[in-house]
PDB file of N, CA and C in Angstrom:
ATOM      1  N   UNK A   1       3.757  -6.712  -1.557  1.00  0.00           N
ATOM      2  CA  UNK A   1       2.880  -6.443  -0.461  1.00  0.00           C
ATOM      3  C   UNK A   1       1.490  -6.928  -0.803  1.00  0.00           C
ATOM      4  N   UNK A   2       0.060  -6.398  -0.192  1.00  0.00           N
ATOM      5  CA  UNK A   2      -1.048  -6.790  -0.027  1.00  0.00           C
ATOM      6  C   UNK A   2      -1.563  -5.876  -1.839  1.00  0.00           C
ATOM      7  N   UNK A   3      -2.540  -7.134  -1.996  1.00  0.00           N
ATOM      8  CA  UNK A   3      -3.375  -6.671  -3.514  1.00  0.00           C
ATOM      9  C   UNK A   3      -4.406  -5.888  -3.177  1.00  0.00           C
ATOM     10  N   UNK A   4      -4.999  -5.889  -1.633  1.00  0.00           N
ATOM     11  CA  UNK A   4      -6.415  -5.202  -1.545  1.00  0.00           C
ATOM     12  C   UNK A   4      -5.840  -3.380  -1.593  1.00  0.00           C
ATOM     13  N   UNK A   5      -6.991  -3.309  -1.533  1.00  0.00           N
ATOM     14  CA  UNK A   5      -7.194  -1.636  -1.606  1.00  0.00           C
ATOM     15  C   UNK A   5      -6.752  -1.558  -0.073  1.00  0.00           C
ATOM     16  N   UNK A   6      -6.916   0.140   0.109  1.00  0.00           N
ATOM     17  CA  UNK A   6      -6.487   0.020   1.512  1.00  0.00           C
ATOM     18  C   UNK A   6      -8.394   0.062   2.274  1.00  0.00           C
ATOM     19  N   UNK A   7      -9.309   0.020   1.630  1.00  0.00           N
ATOM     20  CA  UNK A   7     -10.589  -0.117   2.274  1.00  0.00           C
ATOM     21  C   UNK A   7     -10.854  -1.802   2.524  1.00  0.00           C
ATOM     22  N   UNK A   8     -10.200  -2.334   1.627  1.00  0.00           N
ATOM     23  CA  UNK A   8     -10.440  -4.465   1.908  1.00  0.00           C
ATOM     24  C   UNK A   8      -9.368  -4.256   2.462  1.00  0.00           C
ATOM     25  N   UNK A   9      -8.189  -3.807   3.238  1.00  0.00           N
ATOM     26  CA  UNK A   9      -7.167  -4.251   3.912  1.00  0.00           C
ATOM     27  C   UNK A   9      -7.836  -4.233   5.435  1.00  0.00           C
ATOM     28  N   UNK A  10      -8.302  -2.502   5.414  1.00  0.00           N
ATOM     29  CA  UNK A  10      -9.100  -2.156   6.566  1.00  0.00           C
ATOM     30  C   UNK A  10     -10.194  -3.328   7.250  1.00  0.00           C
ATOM     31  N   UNK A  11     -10.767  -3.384   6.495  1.00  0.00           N
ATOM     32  CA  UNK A  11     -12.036  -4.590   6.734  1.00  0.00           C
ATOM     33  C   UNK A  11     -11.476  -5.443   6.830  1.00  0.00           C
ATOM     34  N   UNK A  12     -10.298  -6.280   6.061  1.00  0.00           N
ATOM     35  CA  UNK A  12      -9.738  -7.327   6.375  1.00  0.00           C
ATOM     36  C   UNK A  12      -8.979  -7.457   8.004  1.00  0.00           C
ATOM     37  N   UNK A  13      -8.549  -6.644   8.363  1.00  0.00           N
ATOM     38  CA  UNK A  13      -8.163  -6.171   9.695  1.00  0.00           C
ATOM     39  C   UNK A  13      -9.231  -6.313  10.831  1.00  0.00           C
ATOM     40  N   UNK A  14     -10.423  -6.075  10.273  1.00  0.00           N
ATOM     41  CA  UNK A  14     -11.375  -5.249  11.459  1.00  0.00           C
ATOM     42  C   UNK A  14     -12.137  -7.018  11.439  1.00  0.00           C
ATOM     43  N   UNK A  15     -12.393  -7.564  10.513  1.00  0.00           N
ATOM     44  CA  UNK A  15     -12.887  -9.087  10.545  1.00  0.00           C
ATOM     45  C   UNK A  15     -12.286 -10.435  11.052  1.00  0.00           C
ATOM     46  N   UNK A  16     -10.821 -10.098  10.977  1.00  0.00           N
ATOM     47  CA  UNK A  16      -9.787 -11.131  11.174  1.00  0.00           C
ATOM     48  C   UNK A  16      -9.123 -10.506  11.728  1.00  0.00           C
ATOM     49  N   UNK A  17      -9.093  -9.641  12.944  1.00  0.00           N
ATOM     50  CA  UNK A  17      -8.092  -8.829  13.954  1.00  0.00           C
ATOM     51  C   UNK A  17      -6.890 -10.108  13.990  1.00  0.00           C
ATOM     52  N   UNK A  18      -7.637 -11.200  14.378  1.00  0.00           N
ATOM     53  CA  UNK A  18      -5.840 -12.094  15.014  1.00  0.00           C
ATOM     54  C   UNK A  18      -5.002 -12.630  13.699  1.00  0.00           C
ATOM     55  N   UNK A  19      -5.776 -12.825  12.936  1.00  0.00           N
ATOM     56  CA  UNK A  19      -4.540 -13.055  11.593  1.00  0.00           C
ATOM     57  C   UNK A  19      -4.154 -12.254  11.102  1.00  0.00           C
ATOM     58  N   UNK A  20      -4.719 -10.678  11.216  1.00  0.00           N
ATOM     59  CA  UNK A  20      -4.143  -9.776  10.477  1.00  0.00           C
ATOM     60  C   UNK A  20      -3.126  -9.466  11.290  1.00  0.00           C
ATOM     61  N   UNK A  21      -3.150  -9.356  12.967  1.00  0.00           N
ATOM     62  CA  UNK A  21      -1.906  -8.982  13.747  1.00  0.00           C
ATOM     63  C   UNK A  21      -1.002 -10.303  13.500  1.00  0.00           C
ATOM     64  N   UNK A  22      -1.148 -11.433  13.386  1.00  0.00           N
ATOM     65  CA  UNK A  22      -0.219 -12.443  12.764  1.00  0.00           C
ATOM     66  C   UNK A  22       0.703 -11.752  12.321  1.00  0.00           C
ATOM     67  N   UNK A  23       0.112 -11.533  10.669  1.00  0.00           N
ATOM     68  CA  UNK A  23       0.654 -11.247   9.447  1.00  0.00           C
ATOM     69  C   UNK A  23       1.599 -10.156   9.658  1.00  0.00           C
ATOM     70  N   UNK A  24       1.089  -8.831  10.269  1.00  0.00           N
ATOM     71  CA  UNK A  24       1.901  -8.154  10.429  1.00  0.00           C
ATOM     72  C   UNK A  24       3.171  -7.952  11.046  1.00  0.00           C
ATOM     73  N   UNK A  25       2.816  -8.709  12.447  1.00  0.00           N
ATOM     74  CA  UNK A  25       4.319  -9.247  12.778  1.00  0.00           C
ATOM     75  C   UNK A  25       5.225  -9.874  12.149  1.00  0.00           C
ATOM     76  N   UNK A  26       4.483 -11.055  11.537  1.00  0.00           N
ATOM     77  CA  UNK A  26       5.360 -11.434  10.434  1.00  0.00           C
ATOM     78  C   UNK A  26       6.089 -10.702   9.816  1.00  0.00           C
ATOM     79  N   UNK A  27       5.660  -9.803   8.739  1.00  0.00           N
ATOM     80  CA  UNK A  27       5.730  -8.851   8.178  1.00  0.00           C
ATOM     81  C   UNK A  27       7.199  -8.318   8.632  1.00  0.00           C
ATOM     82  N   UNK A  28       6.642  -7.306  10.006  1.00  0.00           N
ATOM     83  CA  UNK A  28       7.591  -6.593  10.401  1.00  0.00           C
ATOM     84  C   UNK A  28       9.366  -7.345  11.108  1.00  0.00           C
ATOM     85  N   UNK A  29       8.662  -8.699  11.258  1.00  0.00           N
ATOM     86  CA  UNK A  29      10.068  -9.470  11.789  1.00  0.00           C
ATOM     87  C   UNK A  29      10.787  -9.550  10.353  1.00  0.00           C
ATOM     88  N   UNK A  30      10.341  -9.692   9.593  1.00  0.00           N
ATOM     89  CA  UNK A  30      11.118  -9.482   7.996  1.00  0.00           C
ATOM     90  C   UNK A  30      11.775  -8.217   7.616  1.00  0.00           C
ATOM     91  N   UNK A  31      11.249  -7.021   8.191  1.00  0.00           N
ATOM     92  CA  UNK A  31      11.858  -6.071   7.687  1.00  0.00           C
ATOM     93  C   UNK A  31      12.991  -5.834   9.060  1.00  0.00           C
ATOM     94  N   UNK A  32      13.114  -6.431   9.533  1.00  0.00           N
ATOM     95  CA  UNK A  32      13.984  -6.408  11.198  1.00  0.00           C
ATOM     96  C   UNK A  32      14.996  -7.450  10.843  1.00  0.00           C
ATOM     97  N   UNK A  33      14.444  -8.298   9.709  1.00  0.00           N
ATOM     98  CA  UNK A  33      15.715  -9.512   9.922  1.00  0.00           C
ATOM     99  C   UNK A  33      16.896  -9.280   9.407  1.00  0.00           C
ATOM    100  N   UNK A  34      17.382  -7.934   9.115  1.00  0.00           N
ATOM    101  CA  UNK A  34      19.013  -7.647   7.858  1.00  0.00           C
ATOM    102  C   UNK A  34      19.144  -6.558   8.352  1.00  0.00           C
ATOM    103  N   UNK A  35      20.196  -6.222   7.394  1.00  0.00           N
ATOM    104  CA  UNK A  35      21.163  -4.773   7.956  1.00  0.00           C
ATOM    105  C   UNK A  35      20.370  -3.496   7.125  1.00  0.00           C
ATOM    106  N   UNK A  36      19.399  -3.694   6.130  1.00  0.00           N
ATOM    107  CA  UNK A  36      19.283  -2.846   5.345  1.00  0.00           C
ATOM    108  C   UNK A  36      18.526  -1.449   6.429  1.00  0.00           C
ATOM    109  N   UNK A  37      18.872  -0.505   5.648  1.00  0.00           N
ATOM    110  CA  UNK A  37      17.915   0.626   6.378  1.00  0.00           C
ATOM    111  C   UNK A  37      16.188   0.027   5.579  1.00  0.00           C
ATOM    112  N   UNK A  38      15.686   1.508   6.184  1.00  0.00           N
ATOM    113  CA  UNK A  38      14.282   1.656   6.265  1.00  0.00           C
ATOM    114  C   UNK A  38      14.054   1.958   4.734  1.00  0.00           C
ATOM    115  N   UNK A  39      14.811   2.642   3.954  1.00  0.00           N
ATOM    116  CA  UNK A  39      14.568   3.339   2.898  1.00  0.00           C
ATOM    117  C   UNK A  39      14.818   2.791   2.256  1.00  0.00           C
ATOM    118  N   UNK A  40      15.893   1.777   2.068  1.00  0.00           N
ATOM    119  CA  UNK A  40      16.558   0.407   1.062  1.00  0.00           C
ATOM    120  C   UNK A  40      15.367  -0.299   1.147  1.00  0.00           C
ATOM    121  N   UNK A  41      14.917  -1.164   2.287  1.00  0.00           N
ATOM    122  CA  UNK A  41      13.721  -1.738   2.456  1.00  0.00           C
ATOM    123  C   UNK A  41      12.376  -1.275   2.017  1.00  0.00           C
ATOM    124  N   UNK A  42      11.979  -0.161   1.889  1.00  0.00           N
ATOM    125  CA  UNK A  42      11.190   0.135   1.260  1.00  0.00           C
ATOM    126  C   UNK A  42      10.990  -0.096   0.120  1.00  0.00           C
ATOM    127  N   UNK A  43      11.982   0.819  -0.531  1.00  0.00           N
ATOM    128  CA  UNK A  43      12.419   0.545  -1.916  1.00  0.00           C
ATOM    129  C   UNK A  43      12.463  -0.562  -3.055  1.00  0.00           C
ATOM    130  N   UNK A  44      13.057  -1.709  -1.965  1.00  0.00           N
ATOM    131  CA  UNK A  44      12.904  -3.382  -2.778  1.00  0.00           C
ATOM    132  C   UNK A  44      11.908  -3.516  -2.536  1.00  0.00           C
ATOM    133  N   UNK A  45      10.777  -3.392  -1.451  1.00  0.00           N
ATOM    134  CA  UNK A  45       9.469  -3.787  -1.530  1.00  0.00           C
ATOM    135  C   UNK A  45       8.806  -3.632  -2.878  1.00  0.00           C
ATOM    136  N   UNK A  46       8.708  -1.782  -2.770  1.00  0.00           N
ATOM    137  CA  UNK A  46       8.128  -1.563  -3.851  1.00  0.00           C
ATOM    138  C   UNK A  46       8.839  -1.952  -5.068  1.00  0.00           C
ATOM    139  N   UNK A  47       9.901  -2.181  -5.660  1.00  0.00           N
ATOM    140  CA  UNK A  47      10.596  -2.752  -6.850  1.00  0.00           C
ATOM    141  C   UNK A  47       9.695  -4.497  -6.826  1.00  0.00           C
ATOM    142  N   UNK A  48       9.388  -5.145  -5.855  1.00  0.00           N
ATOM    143  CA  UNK A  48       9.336  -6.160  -5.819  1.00  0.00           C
ATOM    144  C   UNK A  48       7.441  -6.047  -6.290  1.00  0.00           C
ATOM    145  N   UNK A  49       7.125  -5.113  -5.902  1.00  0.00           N
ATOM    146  CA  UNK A  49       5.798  -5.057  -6.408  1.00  0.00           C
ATOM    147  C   UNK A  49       5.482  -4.952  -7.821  1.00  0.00           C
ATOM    148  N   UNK A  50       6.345  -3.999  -7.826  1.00  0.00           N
ATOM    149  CA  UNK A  50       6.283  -3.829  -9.616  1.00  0.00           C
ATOM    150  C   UNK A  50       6.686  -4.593 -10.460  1.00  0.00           C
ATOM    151  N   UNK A  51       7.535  -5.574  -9.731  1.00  0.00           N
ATOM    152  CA  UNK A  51       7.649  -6.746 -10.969  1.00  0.00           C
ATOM    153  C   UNK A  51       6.766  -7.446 -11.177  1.00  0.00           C
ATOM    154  N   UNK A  52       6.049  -8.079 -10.392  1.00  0.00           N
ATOM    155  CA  UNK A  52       4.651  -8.958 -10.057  1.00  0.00           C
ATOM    156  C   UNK A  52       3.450  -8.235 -10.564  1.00  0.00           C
ATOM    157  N   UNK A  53       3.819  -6.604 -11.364  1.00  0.00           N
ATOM    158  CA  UNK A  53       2.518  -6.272 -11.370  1.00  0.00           C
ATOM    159  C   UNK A  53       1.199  -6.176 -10.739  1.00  0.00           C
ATOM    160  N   UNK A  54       1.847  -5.770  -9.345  1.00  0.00           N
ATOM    161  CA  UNK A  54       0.901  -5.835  -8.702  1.00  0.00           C
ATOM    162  C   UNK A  54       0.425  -3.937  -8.310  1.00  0.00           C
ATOM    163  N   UNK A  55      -0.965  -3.515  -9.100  1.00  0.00           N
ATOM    164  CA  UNK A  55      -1.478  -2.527  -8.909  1.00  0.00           C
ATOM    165  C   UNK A  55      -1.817  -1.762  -7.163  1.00  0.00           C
ATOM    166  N   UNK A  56      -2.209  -2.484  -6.609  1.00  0.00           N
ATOM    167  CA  UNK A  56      -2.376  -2.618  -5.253  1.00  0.00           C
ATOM    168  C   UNK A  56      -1.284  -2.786  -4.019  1.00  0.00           C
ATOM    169  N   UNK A  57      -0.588  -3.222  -4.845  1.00  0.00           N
ATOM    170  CA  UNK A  57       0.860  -3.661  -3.757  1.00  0.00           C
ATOM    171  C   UNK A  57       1.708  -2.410  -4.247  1.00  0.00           C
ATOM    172  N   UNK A  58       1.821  -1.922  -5.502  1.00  0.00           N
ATOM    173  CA  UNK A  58       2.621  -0.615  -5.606  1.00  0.00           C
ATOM    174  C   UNK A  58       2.088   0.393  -4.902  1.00  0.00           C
ATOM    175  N   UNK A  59       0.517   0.821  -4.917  1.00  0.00           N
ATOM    176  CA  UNK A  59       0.171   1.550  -4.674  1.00  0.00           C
ATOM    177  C   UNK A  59       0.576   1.769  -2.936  1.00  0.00           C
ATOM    178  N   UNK A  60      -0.085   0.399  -2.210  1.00  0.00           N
ATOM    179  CA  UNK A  60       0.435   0.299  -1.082  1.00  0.00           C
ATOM    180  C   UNK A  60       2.051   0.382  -0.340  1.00  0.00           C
ATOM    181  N   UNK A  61       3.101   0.242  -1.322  1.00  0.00           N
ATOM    182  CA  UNK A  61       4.472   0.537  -0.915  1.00  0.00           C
ATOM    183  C   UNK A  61       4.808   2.324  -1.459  1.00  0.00           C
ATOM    184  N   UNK A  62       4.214   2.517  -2.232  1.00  0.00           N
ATOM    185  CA  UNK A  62       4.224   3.749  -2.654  1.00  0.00           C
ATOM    186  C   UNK A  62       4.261   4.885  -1.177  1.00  0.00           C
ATOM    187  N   UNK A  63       2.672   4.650  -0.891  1.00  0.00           N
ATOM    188  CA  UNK A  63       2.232   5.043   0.275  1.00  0.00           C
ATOM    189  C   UNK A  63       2.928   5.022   1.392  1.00  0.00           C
ATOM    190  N   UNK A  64       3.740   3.991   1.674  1.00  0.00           N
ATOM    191  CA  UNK A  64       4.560   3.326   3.078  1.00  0.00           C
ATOM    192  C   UNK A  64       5.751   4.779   2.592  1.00  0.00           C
ATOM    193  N   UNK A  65       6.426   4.323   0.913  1.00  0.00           N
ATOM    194  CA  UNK A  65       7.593   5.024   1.390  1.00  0.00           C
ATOM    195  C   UNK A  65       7.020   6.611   1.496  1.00  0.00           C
ATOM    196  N   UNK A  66       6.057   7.343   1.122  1.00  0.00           N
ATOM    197  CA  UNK A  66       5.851   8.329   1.461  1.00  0.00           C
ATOM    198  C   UNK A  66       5.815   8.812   2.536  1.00  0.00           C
ATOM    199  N   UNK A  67       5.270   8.205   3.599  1.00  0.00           N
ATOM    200  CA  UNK A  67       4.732   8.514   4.953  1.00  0.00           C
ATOM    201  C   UNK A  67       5.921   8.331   5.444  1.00  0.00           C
ATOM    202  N   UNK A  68       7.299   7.409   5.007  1.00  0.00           N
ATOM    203  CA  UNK A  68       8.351   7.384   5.646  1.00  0.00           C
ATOM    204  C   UNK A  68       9.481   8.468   5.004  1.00  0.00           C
ATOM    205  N   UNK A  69       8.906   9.278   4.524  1.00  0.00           N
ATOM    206  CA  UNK A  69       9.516  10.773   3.843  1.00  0.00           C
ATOM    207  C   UNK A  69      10.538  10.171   2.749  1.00  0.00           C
ATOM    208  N   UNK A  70      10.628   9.563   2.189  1.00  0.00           N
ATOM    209  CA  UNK A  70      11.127   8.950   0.603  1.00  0.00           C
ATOM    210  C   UNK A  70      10.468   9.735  -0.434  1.00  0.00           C
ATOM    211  N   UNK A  71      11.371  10.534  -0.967  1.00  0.00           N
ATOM    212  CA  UNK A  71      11.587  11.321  -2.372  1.00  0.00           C
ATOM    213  C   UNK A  71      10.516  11.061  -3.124  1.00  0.00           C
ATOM    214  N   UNK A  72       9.928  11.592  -3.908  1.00  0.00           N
ATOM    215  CA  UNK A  72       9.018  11.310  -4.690  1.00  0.00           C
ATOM    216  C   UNK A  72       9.811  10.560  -6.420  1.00  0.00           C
ATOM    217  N   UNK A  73      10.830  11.644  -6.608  1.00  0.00           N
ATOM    218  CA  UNK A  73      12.241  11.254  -7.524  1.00  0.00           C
ATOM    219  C   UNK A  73      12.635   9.711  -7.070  1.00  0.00           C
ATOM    220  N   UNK A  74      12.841   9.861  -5.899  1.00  0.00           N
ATOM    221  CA  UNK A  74      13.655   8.439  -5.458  1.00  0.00           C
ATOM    222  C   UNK A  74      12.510   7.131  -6.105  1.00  0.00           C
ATOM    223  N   UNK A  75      11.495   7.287  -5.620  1.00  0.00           N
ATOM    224  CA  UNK A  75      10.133   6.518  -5.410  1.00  0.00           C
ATOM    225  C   UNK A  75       9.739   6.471  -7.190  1.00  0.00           C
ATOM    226  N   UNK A  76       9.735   7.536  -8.052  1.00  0.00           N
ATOM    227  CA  UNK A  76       9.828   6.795  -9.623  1.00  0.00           C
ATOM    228  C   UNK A  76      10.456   6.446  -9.744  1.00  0.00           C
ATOM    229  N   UNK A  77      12.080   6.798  -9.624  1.00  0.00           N
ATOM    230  CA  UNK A  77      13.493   6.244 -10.207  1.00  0.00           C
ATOM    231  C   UNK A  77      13.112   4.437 -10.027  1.00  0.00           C
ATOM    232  N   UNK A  78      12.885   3.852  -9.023  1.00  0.00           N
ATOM    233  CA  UNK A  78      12.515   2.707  -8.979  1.00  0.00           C
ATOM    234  C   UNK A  78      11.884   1.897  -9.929  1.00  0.00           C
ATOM    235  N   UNK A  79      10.927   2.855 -10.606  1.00  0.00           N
ATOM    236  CA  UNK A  79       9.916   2.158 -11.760  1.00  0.00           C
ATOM    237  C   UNK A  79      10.482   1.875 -12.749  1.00  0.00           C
ATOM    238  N   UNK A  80      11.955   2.828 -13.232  1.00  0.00           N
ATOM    239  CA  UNK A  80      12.401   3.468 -14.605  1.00  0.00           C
ATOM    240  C   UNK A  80      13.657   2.715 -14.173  1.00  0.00           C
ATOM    241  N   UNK A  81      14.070   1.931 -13.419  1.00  0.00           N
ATOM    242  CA  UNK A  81      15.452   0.972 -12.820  1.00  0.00           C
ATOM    243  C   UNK A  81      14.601  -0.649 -13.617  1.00  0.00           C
ATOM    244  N   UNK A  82      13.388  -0.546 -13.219  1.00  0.00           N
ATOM    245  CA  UNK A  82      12.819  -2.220 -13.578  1.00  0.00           C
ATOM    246  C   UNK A  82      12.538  -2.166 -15.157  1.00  0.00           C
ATOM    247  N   UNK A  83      12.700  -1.031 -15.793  1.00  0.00           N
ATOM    248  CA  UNK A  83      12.704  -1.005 -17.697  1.00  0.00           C
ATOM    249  C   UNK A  83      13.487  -2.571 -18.287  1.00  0.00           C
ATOM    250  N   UNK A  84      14.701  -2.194 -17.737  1.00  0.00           N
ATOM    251  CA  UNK A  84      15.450  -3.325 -18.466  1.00  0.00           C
ATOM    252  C   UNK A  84      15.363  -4.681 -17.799  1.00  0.00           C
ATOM    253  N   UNK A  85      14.504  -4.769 -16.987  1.00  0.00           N
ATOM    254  CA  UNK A  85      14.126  -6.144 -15.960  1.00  0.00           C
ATOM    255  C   UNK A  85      12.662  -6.434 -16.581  1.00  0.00           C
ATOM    256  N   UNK A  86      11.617  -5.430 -16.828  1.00  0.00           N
ATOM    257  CA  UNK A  86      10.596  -6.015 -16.805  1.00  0.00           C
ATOM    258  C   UNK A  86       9.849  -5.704 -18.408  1.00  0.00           C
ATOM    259  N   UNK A  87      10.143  -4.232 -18.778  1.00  0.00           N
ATOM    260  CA  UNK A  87      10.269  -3.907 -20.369  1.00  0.00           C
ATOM    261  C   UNK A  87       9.591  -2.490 -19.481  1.00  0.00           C
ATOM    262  N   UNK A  88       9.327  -2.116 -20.915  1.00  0.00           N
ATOM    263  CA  UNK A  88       8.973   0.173 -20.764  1.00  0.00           C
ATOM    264  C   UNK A  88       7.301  -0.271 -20.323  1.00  0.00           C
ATOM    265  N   UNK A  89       6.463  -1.145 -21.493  1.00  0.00           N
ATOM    266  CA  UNK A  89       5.199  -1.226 -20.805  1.00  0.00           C
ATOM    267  C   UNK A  89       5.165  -1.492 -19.571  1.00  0.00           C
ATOM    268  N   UNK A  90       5.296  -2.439 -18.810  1.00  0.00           N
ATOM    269  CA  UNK A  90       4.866  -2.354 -17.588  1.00  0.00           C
ATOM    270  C   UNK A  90       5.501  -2.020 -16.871  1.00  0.00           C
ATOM    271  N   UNK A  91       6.750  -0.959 -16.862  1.00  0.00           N
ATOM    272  CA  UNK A  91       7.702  -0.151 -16.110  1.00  0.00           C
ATOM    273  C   UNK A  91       6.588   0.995 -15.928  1.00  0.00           C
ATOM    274  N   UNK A  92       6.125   1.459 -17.059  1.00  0.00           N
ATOM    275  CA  UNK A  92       5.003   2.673 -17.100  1.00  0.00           C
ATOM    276  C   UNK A  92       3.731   2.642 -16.536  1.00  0.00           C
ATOM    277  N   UNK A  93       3.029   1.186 -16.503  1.00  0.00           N
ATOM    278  CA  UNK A  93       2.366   1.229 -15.773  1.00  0.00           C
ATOM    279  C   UNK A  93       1.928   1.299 -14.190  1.00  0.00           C
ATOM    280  N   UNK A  94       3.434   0.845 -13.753  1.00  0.00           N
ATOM    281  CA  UNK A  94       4.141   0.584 -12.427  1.00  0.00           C
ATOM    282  C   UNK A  94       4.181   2.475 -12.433  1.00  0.00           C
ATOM    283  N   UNK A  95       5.096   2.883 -12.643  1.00  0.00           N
ATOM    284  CA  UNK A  95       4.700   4.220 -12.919  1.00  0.00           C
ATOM    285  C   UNK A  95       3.681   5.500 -12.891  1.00  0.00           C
ATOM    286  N   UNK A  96       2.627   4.643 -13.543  1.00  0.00           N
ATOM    287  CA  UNK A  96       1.087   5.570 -13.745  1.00  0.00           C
ATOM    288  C   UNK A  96       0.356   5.067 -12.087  1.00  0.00           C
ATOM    289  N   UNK A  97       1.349   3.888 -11.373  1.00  0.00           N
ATOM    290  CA  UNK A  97       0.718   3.822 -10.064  1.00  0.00           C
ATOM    291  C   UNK A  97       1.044   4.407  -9.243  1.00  0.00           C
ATOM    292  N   UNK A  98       2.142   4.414  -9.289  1.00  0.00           N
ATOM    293  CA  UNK A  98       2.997   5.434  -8.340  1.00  0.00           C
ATOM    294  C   UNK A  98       2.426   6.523  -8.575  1.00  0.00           C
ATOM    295  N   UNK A  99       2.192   7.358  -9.565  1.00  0.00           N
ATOM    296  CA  UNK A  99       1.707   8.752  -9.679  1.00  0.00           C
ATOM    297  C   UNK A  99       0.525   8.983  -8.930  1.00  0.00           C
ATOM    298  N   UNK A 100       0.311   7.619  -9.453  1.00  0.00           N
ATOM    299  CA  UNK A 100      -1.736   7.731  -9.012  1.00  0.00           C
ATOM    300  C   UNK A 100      -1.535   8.576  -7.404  1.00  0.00           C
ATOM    301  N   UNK A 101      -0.722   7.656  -6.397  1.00  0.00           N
ATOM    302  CA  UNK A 101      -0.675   8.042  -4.832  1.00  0.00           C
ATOM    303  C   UNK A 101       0.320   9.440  -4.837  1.00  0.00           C
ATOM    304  N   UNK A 102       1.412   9.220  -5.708  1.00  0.00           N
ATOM    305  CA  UNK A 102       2.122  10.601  -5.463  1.00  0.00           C
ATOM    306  C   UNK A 102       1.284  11.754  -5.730  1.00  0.00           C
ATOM    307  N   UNK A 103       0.369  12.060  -7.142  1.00  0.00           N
ATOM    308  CA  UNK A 103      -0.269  12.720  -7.692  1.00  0.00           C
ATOM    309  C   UNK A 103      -1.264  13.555  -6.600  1.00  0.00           C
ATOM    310  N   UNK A 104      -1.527  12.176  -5.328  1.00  0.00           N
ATOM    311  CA  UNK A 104      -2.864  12.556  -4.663  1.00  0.00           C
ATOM    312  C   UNK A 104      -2.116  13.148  -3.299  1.00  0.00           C
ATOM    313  N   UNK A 105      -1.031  12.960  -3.015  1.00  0.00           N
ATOM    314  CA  UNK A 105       0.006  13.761  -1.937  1.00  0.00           C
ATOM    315  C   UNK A 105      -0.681  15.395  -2.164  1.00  0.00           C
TER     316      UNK A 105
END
């Protein structure tokens, strides 16, 4: 997902209204294009963040699957699945992000 915070996403939105509604359609025609549910889809997002190391993009899928009532269990198990894909360091740090937003629930 997106690297900004969610305050440069905001602004990025509020400056570039028509590319940001672009993007998002985009976006959302992607999560419309397969059979997966909402919660599978979530899920690889955020797995897909955490491989890329991306601080901002976990944090931001973190958030999504929360608001879409996804386990908090379910939502680490993800971090501690990418160990043997990505190694324990940056499984943990992927981890210490997730907490960061779960922590603040």
């Amino acid at each position: 997902m997106n690297k900004m915070s969610p305050r440069a996403y905001t602004r990025f939105s509020e400056e570039y209204p028509e590319v940001f509604r672009m993007y998002e359609d985009f976006a959302d025609k992607c999560h419309q294009a397969g059979p997966l549910d909402l919660k599978t889809r979530r899920l690889i997002k955020l797995a897909i963040a955490i491989t890329q190391g991306s601080e901002g993009a976990v944090h931001s899928n973190t958030r999504r699957a929360v608001q879409d009532g996804i386990k908090a269990e379910e939502i680490r198990h993800t971090a501690i699945l990418a160990i043997p894909s990505i190694g324990l360091p940056r499984s943990q740090a992927a981890l210490s992000w997730i907490n960061d937003i779960l922590d603040a629930e």
